[in-house]
Protein backbone atom coordinates (compact mmCIF):
# COMPACT_ATOMS: atom_id res chain seq x y z
CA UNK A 1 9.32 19.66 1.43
CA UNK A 2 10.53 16.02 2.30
CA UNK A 3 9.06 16.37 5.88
CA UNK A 4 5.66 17.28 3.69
CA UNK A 5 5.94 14.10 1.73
CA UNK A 6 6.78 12.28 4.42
CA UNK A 7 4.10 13.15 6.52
CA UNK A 8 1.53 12.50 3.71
CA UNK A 9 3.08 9.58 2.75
CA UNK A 10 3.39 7.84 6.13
CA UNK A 11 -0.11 8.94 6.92
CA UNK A 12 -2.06 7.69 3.80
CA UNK A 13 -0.13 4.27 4.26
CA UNK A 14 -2.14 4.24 7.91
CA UNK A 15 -5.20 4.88 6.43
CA UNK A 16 -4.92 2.89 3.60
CA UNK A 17 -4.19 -0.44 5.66
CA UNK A 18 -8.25 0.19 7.50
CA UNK A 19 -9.37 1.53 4.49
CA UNK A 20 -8.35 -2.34 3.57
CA UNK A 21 -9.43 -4.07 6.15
CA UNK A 22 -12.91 -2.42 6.05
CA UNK A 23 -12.78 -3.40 2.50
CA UNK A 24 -12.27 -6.78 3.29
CA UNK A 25 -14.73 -7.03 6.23
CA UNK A 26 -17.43 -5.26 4.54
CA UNK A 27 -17.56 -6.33 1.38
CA UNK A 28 -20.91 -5.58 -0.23
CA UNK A 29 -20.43 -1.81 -0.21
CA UNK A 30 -18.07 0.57 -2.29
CA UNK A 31 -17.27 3.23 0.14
CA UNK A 32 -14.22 2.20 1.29
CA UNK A 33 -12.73 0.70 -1.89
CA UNK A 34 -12.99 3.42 -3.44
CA UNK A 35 -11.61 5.06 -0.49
CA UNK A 36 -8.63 2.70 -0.77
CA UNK A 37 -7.95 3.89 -3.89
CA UNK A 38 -7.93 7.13 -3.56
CA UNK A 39 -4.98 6.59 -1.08
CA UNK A 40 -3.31 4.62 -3.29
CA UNK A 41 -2.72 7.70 -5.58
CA UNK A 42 -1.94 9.65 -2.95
CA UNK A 43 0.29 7.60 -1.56
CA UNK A 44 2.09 6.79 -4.73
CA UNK A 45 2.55 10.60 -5.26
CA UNK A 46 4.10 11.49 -2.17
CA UNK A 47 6.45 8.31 -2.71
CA UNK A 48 7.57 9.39 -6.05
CA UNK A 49 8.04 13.11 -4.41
CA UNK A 50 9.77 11.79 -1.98
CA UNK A 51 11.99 9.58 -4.33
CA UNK A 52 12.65 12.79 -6.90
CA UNK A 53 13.95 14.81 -3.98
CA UNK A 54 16.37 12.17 -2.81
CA UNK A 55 17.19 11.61 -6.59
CA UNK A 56 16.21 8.22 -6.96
CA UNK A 57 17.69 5.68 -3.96
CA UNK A 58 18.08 2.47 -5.25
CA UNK A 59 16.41 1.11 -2.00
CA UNK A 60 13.37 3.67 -2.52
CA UNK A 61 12.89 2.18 -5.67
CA UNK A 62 13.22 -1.48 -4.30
CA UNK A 63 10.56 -0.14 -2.02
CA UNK A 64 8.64 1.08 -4.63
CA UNK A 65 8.49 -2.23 -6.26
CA UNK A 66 6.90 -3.35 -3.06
CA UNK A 67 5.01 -1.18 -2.72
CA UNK A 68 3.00 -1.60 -6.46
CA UNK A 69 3.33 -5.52 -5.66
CA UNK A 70 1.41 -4.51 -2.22
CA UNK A 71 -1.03 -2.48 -3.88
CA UNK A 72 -1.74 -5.50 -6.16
CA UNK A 73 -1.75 -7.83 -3.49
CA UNK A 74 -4.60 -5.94 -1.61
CA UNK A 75 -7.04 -5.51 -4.93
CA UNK A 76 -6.57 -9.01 -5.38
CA UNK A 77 -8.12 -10.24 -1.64
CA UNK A 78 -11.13 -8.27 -1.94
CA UNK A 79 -11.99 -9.04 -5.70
CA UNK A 80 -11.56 -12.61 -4.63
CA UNK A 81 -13.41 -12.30 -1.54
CA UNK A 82 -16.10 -10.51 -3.23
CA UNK A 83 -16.36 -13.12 -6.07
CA UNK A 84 -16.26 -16.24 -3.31
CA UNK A 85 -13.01 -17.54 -4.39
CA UNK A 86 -9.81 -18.99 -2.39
CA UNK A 87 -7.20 -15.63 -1.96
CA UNK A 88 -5.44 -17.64 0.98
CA UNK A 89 -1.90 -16.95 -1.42
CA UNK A 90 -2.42 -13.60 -1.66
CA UNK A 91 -2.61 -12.75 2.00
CA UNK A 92 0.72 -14.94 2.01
CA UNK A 93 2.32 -12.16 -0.89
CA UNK A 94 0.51 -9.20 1.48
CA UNK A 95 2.05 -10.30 4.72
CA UNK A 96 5.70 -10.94 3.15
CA UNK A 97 5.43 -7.56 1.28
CA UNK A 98 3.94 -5.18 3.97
CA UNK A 99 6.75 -6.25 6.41
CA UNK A 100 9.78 -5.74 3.54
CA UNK A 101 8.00 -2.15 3.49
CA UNK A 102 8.23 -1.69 6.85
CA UNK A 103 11.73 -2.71 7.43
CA UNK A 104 12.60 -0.79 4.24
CA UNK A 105 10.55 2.51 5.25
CA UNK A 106 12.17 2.05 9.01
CA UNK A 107 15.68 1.73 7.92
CA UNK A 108 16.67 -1.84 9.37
CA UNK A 109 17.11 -2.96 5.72
């Protein structure tokens, strides 16, 4: 059941990063936001599976943090975009925040 999670987990993260950039690069239609967020659920569900099983790491739930802080991050770039205003921060918070995931979903930290 982990493997499961995993696999959906790992896999919605990959399409949720294009389903963000597509966002962001096509930014008049709502295809692919909506898109995005439809990953976000399922990628918050098979984290929080994967979490229960391995009753509750405190790094998964550092991660988790992350994660929701991630989640925000992206919304935030392409409202701004959309509405013509400066998001040059938030890509800063992204950046920082997508690589603590990685290292954190890798094991180096």
């Amino acid at each position: 059941m982990l493997n499961t999670f995993y696999q959906i987990h790992a896999g919605s993260w990959a399409i949720l990063i294009i389903l963000f950039i597509m966002s962001y690069m096509l930014n008049k239609q709502e295809f692919t936001l909506w898109g995005q967020r439809a990953f976000y659920v399922l990628m918050l569900g098979s984290g929080i599976g994967m979490v229960v099983i391995k009753n509750f790491p405190v790094i998964s739930m550092i991660k988790a943090v992350f994660a929701l802080i991630l989640i925000m991050s992206m919304e935030i770039i392409v409202a701004r975009k959309r509405r013509g205003q400066t998001h040059t921060l938030w890509w800063g918070i992204f950046a920082i925040t997508f690589i603590v995931i990685l290292l954190i979903g890798f094991h180096i930290i």
